[in-house]
PDB file of N, CA and C in Angstrom:
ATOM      1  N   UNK A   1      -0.177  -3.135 -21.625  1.00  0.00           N
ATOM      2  CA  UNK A   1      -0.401  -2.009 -20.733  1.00  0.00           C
ATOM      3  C   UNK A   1       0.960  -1.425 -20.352  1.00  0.00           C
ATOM      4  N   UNK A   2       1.329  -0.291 -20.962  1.00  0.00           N
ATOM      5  CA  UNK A   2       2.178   0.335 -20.333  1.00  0.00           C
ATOM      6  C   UNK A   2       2.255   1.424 -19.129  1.00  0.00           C
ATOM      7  N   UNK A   3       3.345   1.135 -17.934  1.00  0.00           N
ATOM      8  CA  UNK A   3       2.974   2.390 -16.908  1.00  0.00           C
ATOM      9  C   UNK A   3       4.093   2.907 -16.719  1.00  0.00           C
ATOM     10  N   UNK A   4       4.037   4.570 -17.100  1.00  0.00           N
ATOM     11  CA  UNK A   4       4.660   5.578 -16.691  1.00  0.00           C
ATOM     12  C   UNK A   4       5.101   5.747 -15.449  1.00  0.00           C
ATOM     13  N   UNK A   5       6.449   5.550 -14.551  1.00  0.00           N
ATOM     14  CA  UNK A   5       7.203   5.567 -13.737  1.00  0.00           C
ATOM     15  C   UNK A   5       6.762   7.019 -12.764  1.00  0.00           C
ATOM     16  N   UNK A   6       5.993   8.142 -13.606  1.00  0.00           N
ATOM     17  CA  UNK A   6       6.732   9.058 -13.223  1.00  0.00           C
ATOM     18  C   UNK A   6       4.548   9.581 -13.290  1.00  0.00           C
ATOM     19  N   UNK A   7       3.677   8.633 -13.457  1.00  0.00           N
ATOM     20  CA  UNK A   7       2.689   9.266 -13.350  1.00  0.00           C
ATOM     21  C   UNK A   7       1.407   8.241 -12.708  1.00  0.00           C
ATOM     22  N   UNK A   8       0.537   8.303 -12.045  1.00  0.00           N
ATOM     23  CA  UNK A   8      -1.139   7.941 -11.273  1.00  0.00           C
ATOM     24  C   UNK A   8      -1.038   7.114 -12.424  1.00  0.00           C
ATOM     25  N   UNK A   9      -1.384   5.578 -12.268  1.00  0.00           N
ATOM     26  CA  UNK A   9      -2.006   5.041 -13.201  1.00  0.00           C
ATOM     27  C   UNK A   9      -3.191   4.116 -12.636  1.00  0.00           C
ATOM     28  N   UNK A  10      -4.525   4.350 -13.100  1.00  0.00           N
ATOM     29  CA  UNK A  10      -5.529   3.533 -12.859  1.00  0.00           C
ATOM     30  C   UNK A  10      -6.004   2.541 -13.599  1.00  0.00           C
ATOM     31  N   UNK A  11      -6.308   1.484 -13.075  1.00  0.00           N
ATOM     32  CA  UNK A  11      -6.341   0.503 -13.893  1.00  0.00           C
ATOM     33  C   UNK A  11      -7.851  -0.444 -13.356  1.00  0.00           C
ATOM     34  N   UNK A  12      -8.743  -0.159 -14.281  1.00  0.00           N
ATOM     35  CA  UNK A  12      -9.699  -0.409 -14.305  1.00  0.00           C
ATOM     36  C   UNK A  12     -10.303  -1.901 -14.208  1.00  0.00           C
ATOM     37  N   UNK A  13      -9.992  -2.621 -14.719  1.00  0.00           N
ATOM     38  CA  UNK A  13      -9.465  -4.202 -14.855  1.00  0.00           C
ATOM     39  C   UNK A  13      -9.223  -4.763 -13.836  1.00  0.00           C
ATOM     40  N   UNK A  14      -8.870  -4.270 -12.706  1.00  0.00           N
ATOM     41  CA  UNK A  14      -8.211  -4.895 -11.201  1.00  0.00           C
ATOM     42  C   UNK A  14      -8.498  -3.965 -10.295  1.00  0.00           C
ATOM     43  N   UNK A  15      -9.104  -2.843 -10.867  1.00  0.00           N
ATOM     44  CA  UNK A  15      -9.519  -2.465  -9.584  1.00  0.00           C
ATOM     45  C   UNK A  15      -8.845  -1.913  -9.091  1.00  0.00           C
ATOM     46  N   UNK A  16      -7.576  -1.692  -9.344  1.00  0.00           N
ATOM     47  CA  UNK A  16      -6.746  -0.944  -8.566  1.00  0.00           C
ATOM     48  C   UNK A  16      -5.928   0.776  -9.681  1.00  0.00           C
ATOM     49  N   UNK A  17      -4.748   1.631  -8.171  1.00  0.00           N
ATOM     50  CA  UNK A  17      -3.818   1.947  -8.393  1.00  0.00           C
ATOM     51  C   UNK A  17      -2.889   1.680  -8.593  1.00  0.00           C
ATOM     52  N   UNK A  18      -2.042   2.471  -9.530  1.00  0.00           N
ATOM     53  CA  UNK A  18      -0.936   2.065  -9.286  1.00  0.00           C
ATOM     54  C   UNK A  18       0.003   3.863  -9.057  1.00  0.00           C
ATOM     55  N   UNK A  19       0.741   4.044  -7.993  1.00  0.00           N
ATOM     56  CA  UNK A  19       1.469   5.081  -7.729  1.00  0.00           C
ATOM     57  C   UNK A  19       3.011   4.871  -7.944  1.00  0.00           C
ATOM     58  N   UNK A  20       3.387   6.525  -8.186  1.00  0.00           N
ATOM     59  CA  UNK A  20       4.629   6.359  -8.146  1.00  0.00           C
ATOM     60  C   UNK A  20       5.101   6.937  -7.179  1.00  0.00           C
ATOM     61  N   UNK A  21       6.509   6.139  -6.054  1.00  0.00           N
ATOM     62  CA  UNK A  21       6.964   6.758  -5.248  1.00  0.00           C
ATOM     63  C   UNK A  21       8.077   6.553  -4.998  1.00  0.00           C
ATOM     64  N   UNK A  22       8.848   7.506  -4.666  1.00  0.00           N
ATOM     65  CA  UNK A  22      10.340   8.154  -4.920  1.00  0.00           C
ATOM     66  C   UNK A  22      10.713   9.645  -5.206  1.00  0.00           C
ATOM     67  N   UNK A  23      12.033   9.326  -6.230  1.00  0.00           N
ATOM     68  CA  UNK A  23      12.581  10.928  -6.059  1.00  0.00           C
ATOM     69  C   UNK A  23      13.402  10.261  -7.468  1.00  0.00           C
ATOM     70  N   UNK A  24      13.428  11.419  -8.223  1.00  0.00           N
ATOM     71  CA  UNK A  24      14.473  11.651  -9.653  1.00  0.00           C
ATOM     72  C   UNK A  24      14.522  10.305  -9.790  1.00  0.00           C
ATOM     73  N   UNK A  25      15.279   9.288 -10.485  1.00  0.00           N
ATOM     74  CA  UNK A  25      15.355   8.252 -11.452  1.00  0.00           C
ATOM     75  C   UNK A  25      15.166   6.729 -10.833  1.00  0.00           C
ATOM     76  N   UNK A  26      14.687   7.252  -9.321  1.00  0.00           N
ATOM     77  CA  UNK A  26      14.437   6.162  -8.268  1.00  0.00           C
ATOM     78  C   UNK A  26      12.703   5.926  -8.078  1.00  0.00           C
ATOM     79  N   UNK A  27      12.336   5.584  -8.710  1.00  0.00           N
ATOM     80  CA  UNK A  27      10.488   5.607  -8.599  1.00  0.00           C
ATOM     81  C   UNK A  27       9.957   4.067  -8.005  1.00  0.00           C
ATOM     82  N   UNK A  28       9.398   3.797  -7.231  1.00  0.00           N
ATOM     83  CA  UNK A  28       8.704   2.175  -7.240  1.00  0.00           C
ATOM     84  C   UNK A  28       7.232   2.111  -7.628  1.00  0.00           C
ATOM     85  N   UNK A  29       6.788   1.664  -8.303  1.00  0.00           N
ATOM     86  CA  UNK A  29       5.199   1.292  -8.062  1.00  0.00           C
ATOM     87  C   UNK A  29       4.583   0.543  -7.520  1.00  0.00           C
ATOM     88  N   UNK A  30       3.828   1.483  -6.777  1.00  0.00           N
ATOM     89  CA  UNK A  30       3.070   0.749  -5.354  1.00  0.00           C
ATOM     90  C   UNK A  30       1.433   0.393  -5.916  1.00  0.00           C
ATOM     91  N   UNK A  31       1.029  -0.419  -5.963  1.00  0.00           N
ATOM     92  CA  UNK A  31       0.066  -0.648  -6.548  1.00  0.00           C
ATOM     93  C   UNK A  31      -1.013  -0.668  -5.185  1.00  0.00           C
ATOM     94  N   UNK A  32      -2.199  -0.364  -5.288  1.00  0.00           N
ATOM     95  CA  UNK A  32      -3.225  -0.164  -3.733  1.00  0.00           C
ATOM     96  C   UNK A  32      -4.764  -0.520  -4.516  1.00  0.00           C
ATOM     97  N   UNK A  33      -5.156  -1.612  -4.461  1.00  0.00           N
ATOM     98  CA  UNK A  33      -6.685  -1.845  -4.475  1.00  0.00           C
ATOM     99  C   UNK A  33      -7.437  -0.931  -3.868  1.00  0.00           C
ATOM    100  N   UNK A  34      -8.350  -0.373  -4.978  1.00  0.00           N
ATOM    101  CA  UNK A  34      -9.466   0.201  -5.175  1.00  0.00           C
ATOM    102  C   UNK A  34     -10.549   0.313  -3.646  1.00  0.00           C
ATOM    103  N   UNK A  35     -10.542  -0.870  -3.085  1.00  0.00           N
ATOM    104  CA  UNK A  35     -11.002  -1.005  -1.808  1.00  0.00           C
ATOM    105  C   UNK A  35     -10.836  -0.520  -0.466  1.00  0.00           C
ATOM    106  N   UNK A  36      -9.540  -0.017  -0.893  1.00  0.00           N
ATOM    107  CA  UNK A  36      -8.581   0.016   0.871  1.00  0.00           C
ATOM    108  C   UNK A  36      -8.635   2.024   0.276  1.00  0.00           C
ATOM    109  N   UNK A  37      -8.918   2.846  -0.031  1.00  0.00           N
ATOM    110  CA  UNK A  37      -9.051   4.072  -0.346  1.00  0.00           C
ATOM    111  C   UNK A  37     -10.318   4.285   0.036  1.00  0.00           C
ATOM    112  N   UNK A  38     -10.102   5.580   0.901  1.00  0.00           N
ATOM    113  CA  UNK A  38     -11.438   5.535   1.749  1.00  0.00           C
ATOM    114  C   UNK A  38     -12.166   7.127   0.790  1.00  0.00           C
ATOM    115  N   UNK A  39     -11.000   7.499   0.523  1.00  0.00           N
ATOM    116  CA  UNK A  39     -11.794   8.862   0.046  1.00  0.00           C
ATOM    117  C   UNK A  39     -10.223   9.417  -0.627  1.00  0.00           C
ATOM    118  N   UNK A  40     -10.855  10.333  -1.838  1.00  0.00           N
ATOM    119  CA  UNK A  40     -10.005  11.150  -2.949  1.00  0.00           C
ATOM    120  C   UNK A  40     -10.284  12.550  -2.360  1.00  0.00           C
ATOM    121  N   UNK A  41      -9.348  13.515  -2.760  1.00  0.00           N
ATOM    122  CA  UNK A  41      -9.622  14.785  -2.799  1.00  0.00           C
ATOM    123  C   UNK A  41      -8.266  15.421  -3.510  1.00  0.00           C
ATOM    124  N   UNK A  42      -8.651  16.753  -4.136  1.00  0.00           N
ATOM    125  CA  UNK A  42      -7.800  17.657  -4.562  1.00  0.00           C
ATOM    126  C   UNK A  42      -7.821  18.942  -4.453  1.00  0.00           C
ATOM    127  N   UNK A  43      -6.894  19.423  -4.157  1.00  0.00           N
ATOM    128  CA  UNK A  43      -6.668  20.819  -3.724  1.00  0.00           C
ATOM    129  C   UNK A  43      -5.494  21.498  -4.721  1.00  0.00           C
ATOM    130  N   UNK A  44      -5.910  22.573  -5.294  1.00  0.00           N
ATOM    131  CA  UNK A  44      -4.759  23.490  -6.102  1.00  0.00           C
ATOM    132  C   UNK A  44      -4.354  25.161  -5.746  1.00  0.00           C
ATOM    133  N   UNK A  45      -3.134  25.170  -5.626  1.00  0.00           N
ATOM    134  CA  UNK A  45      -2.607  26.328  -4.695  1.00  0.00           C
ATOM    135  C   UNK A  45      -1.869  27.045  -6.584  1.00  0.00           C
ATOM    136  N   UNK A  46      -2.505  28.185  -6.878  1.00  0.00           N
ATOM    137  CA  UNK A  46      -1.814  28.160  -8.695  1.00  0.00           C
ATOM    138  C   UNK A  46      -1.906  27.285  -9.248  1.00  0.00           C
ATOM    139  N   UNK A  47      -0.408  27.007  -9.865  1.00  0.00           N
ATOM    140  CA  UNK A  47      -0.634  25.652 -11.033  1.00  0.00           C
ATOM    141  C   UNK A  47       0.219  24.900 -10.314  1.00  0.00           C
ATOM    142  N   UNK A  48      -0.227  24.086  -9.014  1.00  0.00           N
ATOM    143  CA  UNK A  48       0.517  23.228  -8.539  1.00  0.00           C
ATOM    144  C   UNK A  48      -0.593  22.297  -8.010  1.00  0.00           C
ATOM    145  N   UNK A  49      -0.896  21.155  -7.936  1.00  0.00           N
ATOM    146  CA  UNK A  49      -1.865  20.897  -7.362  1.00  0.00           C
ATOM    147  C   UNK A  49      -1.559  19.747  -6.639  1.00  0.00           C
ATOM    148  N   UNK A  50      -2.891  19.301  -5.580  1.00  0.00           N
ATOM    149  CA  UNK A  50      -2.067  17.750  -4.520  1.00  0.00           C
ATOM    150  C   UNK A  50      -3.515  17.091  -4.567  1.00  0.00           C
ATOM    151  N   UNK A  51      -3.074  15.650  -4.247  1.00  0.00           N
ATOM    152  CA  UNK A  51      -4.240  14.611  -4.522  1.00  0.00           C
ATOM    153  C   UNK A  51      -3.971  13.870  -3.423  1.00  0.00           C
ATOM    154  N   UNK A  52      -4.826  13.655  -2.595  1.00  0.00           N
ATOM    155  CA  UNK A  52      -4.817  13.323  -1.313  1.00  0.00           C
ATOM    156  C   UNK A  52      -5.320  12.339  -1.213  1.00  0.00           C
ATOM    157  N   UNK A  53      -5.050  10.974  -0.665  1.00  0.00           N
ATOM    158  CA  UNK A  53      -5.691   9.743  -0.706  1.00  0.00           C
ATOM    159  C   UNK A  53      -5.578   9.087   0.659  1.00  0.00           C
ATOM    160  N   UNK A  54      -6.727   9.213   1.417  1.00  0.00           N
ATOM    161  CA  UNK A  54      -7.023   8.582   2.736  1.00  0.00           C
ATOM    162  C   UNK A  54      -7.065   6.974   2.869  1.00  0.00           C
ATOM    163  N   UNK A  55      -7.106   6.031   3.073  1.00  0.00           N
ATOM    164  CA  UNK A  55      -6.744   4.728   3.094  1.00  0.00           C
ATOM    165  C   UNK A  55      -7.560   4.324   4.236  1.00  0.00           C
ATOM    166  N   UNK A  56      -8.756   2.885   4.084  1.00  0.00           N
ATOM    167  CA  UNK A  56      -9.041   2.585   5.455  1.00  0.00           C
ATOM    168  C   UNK A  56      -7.584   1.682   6.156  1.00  0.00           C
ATOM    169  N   UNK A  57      -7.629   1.627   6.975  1.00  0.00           N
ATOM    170  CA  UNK A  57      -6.655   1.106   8.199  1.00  0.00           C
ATOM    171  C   UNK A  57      -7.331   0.027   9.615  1.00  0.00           C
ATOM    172  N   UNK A  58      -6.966  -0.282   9.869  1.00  0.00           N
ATOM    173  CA  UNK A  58      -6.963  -0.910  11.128  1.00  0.00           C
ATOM    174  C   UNK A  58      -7.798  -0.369  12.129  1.00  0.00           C
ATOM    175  N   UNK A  59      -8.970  -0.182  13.246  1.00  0.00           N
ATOM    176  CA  UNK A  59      -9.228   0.979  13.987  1.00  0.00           C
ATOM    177  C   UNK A  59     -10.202   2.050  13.413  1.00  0.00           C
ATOM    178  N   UNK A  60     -10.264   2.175  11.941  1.00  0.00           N
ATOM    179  CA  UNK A  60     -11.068   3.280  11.511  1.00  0.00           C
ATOM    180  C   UNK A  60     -12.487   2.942  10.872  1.00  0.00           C
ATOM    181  N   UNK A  61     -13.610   3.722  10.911  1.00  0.00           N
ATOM    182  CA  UNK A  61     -14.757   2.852  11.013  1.00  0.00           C
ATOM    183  C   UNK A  61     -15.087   3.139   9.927  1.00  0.00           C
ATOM    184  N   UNK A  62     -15.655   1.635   9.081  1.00  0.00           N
ATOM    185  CA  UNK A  62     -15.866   1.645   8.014  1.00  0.00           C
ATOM    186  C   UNK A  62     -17.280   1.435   7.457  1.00  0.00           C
ATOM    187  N   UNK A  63     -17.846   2.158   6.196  1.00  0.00           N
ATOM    188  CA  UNK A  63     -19.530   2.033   5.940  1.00  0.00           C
ATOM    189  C   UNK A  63     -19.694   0.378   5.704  1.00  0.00           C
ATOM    190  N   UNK A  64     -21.090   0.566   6.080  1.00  0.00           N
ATOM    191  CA  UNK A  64     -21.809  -1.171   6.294  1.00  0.00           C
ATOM    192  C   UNK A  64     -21.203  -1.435   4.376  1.00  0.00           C
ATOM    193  N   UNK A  65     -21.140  -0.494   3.484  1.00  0.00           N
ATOM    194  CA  UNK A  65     -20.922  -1.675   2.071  1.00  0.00           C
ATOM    195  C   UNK A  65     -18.911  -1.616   1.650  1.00  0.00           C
ATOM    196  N   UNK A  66     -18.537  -1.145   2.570  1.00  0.00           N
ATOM    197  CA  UNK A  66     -17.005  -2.060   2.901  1.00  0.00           C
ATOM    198  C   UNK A  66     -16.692  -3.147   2.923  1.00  0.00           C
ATOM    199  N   UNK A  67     -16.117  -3.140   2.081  1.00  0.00           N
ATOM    200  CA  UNK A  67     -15.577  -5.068   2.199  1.00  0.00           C
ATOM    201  C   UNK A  67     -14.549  -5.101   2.530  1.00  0.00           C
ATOM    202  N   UNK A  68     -13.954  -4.073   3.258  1.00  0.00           N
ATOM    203  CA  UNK A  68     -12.181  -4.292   3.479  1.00  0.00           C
ATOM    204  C   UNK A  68     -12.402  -5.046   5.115  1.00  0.00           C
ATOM    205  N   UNK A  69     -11.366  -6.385   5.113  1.00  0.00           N
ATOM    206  CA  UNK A  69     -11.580  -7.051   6.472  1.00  0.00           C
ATOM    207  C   UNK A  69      -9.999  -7.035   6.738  1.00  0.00           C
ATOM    208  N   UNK A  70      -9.236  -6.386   7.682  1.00  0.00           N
ATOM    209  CA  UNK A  70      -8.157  -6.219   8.045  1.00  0.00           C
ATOM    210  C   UNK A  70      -7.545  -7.546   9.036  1.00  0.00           C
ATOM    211  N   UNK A  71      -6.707  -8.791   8.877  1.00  0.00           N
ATOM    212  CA  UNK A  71      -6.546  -9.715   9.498  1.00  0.00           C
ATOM    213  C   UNK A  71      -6.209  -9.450  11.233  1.00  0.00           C
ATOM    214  N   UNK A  72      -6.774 -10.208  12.527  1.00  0.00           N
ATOM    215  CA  UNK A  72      -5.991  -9.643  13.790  1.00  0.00           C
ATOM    216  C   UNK A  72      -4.644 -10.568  13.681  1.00  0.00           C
ATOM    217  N   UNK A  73      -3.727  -9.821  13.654  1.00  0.00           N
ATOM    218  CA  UNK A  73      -2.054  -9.894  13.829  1.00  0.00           C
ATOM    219  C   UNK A  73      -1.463 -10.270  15.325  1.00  0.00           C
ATOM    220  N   UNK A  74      -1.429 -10.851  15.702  1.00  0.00           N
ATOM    221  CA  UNK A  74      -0.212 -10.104  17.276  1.00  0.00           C
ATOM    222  C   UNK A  74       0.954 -10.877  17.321  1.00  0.00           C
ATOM    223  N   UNK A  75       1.703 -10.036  18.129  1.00  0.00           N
ATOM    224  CA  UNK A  75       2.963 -10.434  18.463  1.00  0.00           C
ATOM    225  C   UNK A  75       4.220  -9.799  16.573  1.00  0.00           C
ATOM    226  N   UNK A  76       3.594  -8.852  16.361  1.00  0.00           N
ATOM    227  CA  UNK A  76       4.353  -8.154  15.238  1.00  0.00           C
ATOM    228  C   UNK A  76       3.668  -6.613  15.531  1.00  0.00           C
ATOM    229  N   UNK A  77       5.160  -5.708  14.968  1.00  0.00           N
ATOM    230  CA  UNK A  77       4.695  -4.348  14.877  1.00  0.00           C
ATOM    231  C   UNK A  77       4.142  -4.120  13.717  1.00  0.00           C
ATOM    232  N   UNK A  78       2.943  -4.003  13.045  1.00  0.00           N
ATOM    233  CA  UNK A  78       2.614  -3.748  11.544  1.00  0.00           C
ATOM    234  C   UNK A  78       2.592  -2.451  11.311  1.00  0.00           C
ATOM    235  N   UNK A  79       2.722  -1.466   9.956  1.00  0.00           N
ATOM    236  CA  UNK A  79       2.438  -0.595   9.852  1.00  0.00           C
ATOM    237  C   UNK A  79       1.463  -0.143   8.712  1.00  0.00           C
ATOM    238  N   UNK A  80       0.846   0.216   8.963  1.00  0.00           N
ATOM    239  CA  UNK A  80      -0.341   1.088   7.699  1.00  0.00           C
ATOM    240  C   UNK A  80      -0.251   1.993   6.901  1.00  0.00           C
ATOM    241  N   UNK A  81      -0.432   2.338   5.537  1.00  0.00           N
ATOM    242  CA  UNK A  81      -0.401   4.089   5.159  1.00  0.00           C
ATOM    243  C   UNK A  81      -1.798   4.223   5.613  1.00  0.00           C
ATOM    244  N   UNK A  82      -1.829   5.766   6.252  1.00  0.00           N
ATOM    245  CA  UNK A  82      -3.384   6.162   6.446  1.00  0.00           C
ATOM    246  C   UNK A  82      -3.693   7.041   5.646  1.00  0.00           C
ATOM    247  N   UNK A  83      -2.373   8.041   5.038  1.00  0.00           N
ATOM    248  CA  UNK A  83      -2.609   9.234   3.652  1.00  0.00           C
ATOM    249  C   UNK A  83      -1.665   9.415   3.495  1.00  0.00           C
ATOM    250  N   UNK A  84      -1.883   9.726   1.848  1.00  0.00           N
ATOM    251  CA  UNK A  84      -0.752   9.487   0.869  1.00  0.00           C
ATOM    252  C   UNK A  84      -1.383  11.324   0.263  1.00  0.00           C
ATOM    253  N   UNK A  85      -0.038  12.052   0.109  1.00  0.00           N
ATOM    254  CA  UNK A  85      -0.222  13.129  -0.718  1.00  0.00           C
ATOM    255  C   UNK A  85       0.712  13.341  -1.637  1.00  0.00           C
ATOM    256  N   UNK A  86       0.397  13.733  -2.677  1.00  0.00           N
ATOM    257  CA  UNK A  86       0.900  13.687  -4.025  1.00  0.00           C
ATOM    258  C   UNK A  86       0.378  15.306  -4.672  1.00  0.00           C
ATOM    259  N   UNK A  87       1.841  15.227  -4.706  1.00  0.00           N
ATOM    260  CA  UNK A  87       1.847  16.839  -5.592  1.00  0.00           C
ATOM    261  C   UNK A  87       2.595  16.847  -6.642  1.00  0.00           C
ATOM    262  N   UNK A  88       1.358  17.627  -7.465  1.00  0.00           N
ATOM    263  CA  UNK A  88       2.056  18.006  -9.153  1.00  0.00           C
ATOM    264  C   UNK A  88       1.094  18.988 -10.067  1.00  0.00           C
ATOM    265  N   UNK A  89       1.930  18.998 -11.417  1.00  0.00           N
ATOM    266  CA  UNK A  89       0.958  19.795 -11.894  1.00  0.00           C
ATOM    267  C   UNK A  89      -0.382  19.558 -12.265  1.00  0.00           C
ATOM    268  N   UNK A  90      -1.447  20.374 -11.972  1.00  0.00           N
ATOM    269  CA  UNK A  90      -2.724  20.342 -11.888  1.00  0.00           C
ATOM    270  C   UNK A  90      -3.342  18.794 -13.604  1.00  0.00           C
ATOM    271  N   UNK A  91      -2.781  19.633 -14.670  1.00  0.00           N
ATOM    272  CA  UNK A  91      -3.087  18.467 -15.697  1.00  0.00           C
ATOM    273  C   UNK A  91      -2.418  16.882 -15.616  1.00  0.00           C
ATOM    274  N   UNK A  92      -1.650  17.071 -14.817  1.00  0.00           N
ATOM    275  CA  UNK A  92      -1.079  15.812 -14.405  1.00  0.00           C
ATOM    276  C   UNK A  92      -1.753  15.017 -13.178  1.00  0.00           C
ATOM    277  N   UNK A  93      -2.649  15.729 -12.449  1.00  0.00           N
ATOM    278  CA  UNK A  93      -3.140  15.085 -11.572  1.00  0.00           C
ATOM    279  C   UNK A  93      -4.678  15.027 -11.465  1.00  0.00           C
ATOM    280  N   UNK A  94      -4.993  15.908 -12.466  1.00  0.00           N
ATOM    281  CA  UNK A  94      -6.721  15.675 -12.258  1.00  0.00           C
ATOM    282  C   UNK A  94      -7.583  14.732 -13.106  1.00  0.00           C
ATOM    283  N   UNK A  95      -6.888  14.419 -14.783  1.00  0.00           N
ATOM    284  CA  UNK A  95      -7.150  12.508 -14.924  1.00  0.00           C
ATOM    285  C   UNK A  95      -7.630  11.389 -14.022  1.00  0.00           C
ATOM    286  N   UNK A  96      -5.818  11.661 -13.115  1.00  0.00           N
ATOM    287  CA  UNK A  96      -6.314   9.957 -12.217  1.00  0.00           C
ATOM    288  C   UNK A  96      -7.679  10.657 -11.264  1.00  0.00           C
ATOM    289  N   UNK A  97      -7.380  11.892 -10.736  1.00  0.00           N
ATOM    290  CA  UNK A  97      -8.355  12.217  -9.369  1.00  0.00           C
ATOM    291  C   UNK A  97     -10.065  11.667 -10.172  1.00  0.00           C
ATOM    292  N   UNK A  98     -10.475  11.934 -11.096  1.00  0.00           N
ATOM    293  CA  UNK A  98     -11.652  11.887 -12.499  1.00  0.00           C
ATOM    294  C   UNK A  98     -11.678  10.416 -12.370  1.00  0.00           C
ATOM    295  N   UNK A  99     -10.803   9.746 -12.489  1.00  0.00           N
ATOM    296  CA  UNK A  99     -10.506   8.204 -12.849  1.00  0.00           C
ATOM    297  C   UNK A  99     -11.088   7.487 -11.465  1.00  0.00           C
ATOM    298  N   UNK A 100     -10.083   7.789 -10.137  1.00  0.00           N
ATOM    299  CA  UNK A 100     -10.545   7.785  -9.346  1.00  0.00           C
ATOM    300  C   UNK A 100     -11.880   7.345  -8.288  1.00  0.00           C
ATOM    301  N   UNK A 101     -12.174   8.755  -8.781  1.00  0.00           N
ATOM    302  CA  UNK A 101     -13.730   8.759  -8.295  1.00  0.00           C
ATOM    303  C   UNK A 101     -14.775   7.764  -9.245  1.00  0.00           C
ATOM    304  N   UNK A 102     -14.518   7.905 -10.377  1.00  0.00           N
ATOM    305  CA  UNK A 102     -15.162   6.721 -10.606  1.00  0.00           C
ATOM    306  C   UNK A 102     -14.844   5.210 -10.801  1.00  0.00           C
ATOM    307  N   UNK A 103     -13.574   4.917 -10.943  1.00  0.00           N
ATOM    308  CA  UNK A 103     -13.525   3.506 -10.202  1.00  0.00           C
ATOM    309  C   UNK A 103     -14.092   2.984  -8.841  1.00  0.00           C
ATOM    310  N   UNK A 104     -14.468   4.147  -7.767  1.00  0.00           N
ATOM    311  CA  UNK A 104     -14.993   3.867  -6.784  1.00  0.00           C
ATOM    312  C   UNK A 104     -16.479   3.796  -6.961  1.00  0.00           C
ATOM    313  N   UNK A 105     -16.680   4.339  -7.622  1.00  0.00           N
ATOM    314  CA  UNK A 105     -18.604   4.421  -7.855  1.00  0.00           C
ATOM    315  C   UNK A 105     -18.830   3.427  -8.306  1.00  0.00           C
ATOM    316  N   UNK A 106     -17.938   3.165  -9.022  1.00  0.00           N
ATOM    317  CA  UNK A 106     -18.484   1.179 -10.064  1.00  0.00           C
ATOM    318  C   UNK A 106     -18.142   0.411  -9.268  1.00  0.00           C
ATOM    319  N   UNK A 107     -16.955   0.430  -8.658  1.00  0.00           N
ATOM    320  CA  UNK A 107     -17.124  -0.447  -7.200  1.00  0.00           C
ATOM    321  C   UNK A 107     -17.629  -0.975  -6.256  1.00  0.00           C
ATOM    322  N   UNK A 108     -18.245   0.146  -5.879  1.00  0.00           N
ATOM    323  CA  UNK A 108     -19.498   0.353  -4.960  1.00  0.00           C
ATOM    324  C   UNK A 108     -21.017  -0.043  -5.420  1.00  0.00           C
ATOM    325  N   UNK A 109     -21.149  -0.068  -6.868  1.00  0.00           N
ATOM    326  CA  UNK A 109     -22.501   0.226  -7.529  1.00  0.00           C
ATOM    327  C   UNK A 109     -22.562  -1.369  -7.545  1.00  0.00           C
ATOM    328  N   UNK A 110     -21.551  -2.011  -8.070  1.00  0.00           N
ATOM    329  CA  UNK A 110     -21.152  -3.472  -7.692  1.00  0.00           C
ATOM    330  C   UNK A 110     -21.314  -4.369  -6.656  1.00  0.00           C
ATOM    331  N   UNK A 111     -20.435  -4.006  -5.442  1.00  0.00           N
ATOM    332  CA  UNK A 111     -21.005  -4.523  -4.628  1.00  0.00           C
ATOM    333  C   UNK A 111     -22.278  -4.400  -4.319  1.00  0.00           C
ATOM    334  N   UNK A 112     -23.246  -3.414  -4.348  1.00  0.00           N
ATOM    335  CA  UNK A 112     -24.395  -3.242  -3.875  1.00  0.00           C
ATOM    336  C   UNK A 112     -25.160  -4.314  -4.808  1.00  0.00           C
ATOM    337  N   UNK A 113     -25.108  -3.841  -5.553  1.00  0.00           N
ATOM    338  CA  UNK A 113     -25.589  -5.552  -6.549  1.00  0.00           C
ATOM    339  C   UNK A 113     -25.406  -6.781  -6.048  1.00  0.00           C
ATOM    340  N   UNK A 114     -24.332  -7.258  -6.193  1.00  0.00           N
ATOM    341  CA  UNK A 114     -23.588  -8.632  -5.456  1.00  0.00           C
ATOM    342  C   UNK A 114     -23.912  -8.901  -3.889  1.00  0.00           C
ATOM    343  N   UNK A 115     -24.840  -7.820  -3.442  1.00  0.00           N
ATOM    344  CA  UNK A 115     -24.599  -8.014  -1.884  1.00  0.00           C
ATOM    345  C   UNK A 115     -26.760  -8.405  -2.148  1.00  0.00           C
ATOM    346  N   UNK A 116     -27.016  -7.914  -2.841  1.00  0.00           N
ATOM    347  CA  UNK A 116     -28.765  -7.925  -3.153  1.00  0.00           C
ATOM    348  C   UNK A 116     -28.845  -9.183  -4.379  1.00  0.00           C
TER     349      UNK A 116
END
């Protein structure tokens, strides 16, 4: 499996993302389970487009077939991403957004199985 530094890679197999974040020849990949993404969306202004990825968190209320269980912490400051936006060109970003949405549907279609 190779991953492009510089592009959304979904990876079906684990369930997860993997993002790139940085600037020019400095990129990290942040990899984010499939689970903790509460919702996709995309918006295109011309040929520029952004992919918006909401994240459940700590505090935010989640549907009864959520399996995300957030540990109670204290005595540390933790921090959360709650949304991540990502801008680029439209063919560069509407793959993963496609990909996306349906890694979450098989996800979901899954648990609902596993839970019955």
């Amino acid at each position: 499996m190779e991953v492009n530094n510089q592009t959304i890679f979904v990876d079906k197999y684990k369930n997860s993302i993997i993002v790139p974040i940085g600037k020019n020849s400095k990129w990290i990949l942040v990899p984010f389970h499939i689970s903790l993404i509460k919702n996709v969306s995309m918006n295109s202004e011309g040929n520029i487009s952004y992919l918006r990825l909401n994240f459940f968190t700590p505090g935010t209320q989640q549907n009864k077939s959520a399996i995300v269980k957030f540990p109670h912490l204290t005595g540390h400051s933790w921090l959360y991403i709650k949304e991540l936006c990502l801008k680029g060109k439209e063919e560069k970003l509407s793959k993963p957004f496609k990909d996306i949405k349906e890694l979450q549907k098989r996800v979901k279609l899954k648990d609902q199985i596993d839970i019955n």
